[in-house]
C-alpha atoms as a PDB file:
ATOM      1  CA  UNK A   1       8.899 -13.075   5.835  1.00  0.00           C
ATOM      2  CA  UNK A   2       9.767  -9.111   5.482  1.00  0.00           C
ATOM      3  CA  UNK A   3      10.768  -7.851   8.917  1.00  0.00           C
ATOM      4  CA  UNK A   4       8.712  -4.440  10.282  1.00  0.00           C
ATOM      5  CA  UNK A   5      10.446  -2.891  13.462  1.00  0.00           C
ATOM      6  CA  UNK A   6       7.409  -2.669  15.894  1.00  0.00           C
ATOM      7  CA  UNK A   7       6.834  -2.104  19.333  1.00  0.00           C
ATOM      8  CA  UNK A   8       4.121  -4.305  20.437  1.00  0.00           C
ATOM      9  CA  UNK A   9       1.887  -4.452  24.036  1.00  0.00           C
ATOM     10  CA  UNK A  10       1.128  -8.019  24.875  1.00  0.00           C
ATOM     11  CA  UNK A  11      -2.143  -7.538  27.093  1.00  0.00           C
ATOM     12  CA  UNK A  12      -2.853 -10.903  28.473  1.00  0.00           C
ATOM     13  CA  UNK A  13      -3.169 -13.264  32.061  1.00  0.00           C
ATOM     14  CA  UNK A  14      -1.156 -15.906  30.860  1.00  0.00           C
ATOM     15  CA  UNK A  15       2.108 -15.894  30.992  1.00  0.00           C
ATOM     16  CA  UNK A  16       2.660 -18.579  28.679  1.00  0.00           C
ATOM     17  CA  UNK A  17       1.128 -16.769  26.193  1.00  0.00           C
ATOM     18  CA  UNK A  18       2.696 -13.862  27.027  1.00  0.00           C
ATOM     19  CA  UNK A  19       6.278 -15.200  26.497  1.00  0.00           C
ATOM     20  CA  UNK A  20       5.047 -17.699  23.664  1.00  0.00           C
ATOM     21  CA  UNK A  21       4.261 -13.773  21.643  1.00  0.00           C
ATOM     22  CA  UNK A  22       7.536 -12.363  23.060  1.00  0.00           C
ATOM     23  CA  UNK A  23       9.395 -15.275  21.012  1.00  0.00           C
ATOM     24  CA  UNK A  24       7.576 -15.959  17.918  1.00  0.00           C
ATOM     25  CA  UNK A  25       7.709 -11.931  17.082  1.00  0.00           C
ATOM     26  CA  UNK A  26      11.310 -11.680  18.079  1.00  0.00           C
ATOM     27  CA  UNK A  27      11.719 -14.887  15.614  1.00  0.00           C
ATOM     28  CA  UNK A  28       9.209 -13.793  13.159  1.00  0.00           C
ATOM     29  CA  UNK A  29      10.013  -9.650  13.597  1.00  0.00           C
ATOM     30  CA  UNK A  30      13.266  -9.225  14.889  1.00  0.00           C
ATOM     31  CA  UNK A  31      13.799  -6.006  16.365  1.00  0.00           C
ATOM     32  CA  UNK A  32      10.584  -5.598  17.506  1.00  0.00           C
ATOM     33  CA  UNK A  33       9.887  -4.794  20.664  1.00  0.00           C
ATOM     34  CA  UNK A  34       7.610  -6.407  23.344  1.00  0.00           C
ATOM     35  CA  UNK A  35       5.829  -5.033  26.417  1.00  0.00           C
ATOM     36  CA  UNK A  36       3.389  -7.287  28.177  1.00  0.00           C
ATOM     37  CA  UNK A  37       1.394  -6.945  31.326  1.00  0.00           C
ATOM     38  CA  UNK A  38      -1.459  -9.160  32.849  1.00  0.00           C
ATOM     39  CA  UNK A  39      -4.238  -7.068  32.625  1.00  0.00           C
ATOM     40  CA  UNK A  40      -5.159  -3.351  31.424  1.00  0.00           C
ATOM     41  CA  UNK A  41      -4.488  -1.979  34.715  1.00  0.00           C
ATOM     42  CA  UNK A  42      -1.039  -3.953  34.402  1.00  0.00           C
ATOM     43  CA  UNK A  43       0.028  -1.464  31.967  1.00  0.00           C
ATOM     44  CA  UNK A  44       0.666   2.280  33.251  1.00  0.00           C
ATOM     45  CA  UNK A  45       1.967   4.985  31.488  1.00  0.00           C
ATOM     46  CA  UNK A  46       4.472   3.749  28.890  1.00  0.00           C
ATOM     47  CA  UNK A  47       5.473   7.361  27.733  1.00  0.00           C
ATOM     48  CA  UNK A  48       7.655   7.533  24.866  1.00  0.00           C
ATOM     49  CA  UNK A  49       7.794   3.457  24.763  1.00  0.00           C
ATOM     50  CA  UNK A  50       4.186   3.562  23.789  1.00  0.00           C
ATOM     51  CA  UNK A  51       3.526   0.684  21.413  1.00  0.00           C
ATOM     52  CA  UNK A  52       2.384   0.700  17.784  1.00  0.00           C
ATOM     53  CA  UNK A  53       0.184  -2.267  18.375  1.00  0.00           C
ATOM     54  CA  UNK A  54      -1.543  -3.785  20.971  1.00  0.00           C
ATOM     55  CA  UNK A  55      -2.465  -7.331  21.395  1.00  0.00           C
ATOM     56  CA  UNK A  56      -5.329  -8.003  23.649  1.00  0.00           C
ATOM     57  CA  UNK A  57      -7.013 -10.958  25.316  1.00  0.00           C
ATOM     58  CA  UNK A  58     -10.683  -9.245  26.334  1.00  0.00           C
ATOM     59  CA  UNK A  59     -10.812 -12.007  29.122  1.00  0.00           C
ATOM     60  CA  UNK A  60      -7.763 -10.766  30.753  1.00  0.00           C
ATOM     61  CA  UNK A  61      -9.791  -7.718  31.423  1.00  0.00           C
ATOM     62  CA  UNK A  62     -12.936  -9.599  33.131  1.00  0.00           C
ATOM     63  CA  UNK A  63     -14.369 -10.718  29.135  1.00  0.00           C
ATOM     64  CA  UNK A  64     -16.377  -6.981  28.735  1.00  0.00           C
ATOM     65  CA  UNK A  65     -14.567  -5.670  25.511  1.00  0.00           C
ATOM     66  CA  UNK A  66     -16.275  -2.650  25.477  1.00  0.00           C
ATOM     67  CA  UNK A  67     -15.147  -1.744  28.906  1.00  0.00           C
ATOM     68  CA  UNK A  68     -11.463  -3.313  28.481  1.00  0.00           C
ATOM     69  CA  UNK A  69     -10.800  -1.570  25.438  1.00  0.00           C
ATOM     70  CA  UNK A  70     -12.100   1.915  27.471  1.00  0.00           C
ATOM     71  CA  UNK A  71      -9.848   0.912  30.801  1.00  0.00           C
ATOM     72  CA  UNK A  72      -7.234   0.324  28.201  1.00  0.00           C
ATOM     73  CA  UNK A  73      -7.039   3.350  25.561  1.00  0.00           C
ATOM     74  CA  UNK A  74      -7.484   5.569  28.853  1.00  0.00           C
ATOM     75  CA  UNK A  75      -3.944   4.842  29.315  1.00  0.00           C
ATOM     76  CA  UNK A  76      -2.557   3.619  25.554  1.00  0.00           C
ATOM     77  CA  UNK A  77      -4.227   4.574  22.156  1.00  0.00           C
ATOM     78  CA  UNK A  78      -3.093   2.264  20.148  1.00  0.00           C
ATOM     79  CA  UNK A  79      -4.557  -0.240  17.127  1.00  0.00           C
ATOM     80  CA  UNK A  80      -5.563  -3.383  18.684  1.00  0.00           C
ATOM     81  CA  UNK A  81      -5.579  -6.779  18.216  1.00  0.00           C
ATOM     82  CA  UNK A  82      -7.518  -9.068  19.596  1.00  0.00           C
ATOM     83  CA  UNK A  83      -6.334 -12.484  20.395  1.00  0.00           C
ATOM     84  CA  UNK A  84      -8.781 -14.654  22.011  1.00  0.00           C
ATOM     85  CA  UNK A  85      -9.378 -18.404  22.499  1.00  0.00           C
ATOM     86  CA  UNK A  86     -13.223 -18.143  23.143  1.00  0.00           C
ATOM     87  CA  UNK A  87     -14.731 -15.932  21.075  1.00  0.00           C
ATOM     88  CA  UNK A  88     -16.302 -16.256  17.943  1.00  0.00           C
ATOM     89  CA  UNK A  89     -18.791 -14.522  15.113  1.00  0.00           C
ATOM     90  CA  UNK A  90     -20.361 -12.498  17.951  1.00  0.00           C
ATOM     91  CA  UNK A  91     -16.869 -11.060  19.289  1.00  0.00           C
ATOM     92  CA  UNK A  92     -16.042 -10.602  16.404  1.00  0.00           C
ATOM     93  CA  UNK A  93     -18.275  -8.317  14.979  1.00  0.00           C
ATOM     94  CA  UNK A  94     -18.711  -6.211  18.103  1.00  0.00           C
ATOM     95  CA  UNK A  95     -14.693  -5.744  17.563  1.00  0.00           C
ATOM     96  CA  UNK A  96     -14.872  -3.978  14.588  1.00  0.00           C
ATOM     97  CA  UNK A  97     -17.536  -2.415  15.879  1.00  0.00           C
ATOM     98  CA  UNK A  98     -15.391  -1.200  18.649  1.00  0.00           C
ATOM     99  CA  UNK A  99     -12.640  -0.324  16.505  1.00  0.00           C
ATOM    100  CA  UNK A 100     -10.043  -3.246  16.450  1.00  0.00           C
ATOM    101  CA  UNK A 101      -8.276  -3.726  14.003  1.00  0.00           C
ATOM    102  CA  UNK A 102      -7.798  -7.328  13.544  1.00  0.00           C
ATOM    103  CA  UNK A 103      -8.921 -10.452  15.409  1.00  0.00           C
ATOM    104  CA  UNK A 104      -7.177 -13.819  15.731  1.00  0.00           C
ATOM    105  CA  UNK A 105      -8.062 -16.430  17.419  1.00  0.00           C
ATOM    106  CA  UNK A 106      -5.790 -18.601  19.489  1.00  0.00           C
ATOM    107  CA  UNK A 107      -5.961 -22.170  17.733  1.00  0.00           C
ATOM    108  CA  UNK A 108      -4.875 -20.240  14.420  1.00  0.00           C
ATOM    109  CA  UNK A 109      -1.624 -20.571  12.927  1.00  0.00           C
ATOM    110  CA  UNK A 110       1.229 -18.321  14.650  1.00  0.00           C
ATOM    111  CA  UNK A 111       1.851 -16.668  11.590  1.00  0.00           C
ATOM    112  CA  UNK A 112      -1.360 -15.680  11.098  1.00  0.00           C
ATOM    113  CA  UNK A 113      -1.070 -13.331  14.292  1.00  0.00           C
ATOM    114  CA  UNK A 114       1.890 -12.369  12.951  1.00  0.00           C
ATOM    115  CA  UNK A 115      -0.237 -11.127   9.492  1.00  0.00           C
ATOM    116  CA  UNK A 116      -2.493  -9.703  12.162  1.00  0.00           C
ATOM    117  CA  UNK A 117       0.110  -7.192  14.081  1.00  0.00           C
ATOM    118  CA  UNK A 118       1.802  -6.091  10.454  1.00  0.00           C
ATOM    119  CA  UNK A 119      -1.486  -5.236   9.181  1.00  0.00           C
ATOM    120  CA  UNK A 120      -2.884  -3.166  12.056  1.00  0.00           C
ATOM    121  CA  UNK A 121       0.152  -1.574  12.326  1.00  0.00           C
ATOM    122  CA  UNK A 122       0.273  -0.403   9.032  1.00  0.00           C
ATOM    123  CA  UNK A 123      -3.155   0.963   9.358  1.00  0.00           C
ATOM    124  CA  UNK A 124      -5.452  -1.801   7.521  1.00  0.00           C
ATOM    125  CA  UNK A 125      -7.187  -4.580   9.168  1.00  0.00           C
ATOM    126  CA  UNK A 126      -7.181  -8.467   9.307  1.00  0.00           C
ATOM    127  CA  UNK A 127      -9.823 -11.608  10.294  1.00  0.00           C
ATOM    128  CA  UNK A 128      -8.700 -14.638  11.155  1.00  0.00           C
ATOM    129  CA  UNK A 129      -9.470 -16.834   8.368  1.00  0.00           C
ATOM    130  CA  UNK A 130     -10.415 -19.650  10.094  1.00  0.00           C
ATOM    131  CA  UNK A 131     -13.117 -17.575  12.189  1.00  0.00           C
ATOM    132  CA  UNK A 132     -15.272 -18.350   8.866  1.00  0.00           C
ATOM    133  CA  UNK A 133     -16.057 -22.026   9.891  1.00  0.00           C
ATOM    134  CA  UNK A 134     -17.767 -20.899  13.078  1.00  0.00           C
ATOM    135  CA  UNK A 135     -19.385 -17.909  11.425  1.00  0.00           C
ATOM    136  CA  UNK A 136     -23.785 -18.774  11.783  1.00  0.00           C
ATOM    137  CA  UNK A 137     -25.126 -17.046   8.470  1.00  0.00           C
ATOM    138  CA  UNK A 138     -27.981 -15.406   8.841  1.00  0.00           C
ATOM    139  CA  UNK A 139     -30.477 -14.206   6.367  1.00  0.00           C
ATOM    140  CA  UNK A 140     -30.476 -10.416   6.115  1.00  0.00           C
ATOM    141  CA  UNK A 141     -30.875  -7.548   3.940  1.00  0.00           C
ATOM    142  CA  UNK A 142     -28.806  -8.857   0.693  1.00  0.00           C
ATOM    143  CA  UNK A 143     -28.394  -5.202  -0.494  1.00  0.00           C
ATOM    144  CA  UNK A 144     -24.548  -5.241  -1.842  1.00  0.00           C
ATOM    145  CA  UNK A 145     -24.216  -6.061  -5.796  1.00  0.00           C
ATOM    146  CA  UNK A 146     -22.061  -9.712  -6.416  1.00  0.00           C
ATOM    147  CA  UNK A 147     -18.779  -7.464  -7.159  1.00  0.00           C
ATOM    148  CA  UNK A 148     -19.405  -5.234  -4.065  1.00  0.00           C
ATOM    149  CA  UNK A 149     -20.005  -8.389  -1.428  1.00  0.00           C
ATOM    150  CA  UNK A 150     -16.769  -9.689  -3.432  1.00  0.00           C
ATOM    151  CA  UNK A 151     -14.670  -6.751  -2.790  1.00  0.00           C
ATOM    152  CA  UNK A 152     -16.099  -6.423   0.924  1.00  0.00           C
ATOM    153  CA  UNK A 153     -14.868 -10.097   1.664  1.00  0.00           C
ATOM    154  CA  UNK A 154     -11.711  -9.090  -0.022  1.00  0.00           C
ATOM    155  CA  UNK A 155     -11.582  -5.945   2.619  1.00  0.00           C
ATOM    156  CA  UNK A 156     -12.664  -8.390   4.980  1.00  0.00           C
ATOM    157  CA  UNK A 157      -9.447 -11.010   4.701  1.00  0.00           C
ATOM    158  CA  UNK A 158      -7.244  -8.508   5.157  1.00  0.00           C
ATOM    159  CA  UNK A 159      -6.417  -7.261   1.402  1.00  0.00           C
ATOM    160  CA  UNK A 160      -5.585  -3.844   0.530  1.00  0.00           C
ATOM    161  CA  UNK A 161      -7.312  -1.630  -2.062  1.00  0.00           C
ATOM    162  CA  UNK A 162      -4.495  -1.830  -4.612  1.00  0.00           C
ATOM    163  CA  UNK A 163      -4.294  -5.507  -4.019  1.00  0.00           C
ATOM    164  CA  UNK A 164      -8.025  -5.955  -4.473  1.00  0.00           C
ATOM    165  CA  UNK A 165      -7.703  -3.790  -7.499  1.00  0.00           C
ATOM    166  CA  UNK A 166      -4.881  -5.974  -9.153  1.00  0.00           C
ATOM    167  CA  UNK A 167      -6.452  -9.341  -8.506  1.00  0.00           C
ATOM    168  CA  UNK A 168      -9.840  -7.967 -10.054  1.00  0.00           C
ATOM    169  CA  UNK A 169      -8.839  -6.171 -12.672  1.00  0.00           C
ATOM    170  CA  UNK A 170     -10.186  -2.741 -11.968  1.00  0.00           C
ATOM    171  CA  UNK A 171      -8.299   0.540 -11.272  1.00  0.00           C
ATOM    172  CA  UNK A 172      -7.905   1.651  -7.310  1.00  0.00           C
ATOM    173  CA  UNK A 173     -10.214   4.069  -8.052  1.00  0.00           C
ATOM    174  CA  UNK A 174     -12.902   2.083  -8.602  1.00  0.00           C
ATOM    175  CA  UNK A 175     -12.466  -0.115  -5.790  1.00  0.00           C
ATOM    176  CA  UNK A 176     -12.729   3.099  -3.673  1.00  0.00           C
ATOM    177  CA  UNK A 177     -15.882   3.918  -5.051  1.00  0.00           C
ATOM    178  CA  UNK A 178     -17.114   0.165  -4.931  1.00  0.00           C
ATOM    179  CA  UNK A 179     -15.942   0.535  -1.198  1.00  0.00           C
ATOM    180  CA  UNK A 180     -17.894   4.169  -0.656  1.00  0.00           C
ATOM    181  CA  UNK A 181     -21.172   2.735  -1.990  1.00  0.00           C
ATOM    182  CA  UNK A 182     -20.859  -0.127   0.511  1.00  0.00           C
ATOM    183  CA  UNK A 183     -20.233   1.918   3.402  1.00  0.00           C
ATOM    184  CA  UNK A 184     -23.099   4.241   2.137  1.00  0.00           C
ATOM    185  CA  UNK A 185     -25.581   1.100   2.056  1.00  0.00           C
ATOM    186  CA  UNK A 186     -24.531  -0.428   5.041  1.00  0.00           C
ATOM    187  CA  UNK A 187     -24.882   3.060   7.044  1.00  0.00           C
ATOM    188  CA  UNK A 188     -21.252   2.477   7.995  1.00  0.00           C
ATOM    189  CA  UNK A 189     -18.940   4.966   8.609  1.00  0.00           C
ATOM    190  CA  UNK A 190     -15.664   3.095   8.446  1.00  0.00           C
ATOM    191  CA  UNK A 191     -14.957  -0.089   6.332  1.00  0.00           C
ATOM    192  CA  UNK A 192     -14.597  -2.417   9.578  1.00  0.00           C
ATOM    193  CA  UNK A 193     -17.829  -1.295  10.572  1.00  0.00           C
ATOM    194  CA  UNK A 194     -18.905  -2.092   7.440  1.00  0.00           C
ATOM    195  CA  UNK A 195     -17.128  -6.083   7.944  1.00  0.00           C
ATOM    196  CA  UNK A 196     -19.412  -6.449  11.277  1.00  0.00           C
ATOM    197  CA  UNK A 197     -22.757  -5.554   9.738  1.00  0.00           C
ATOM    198  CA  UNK A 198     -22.167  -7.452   6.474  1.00  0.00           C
ATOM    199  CA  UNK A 199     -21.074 -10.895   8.830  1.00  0.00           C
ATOM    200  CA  UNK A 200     -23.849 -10.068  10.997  1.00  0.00           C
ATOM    201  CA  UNK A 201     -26.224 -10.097   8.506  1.00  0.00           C
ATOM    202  CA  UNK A 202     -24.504 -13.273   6.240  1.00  0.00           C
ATOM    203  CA  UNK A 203     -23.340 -10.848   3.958  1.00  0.00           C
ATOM    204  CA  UNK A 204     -19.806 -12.130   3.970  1.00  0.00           C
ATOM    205  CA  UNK A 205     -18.362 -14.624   5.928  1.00  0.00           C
END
């Protein structure tokens, strides 16, 4: 695996976990450095050792993730990932809603939080692929075409839109406009917004 210096915020009230992170990033990421604190209110003003990417258990913050996430980006804005042993389709999509960008849960693979903290760090976003056995479909509005509900799942598990291009055959340009008509018909503003309506409504899973 291709090593990415990054300072990472371990938000969590175990400290098991917290030190299990600490070690599997400095064996997975080395260089990268960790900073880990209880609970949001654990964390203070970091200053220039403000992290690139924040890993967050919502429960160590009373479960609310709405009000975590406020109590913590009123001290630290930073992408976030969430990293939860209880939650499930329901979490999930109100963490994209929120803004996260990626969600892992805590039986999943370590290396798949590891994919998880690379990817929101460089900007893009990643689901835990095992969240899709727990996912409920439910019927909805089946608006998207078959090749935009295919790119969107693509989006979804954490691909890029050149890599999405390349394994479909189209130009990057034409994802992006695949990708522009889905926000546009899902009266989403950002592409994870987009992921939470779409699993919502059984459009992906």
């Amino acid at each position: 695996m291709h090593a990415e210096t990054v300072r990472c915020l371990v938000v969590d009230s175990h400290p098991v976990v917290r030190q299990g992170i600490r070690a599997l990033l400095e064996r997975e990421l080395p260089g990268t450095e960790v900073i880990d604190a209880p609970t949001p209110d654990d964390v203070g003003d970091l200053g220039e050792r403000a992290p690139h990417v924040i890993v967050l258990d919502p429960t160590s913050g009373g479960g609310d993730l709405e009000k975590v996430l406020g109590r913590l980006r009123a001290t630290v804005d930073s992408p976030v990932v969430v990293f939860t042993g209880n939650g499930g389709a329901r979490l999930l999509a109100d963490a994209l809603k929120a803004g996260v960008k990626a969600y892992v849960r805590k039986d999943s693979p370590p290396e798949d939080l590891v994919r998880a903290i690379q990817a929101a760090r460089s900007g893009d976003f990643y689901i835990d692929p095992a969240l899709s056995s727990t996912i409920v479909l439910e019927e909805g509005d089946r608006t998207l075409t078959v090749r935009q509900r295919e790119i969107l799942q693509m989006l979804a598990d954490g691909m890029q839109t050149e890599a999405v291009a390349r394994e479909l055959g189209l130009s990057t340009e034409t994802v992006r406009t695949h990708t522009k008509r889905i926000l546009a018909k899902l009266h989403a503003d950002t592409r994870t917004q987009a992921v939470a309506i779409a699993i919502r409504n059984g459009l992906i899973t």
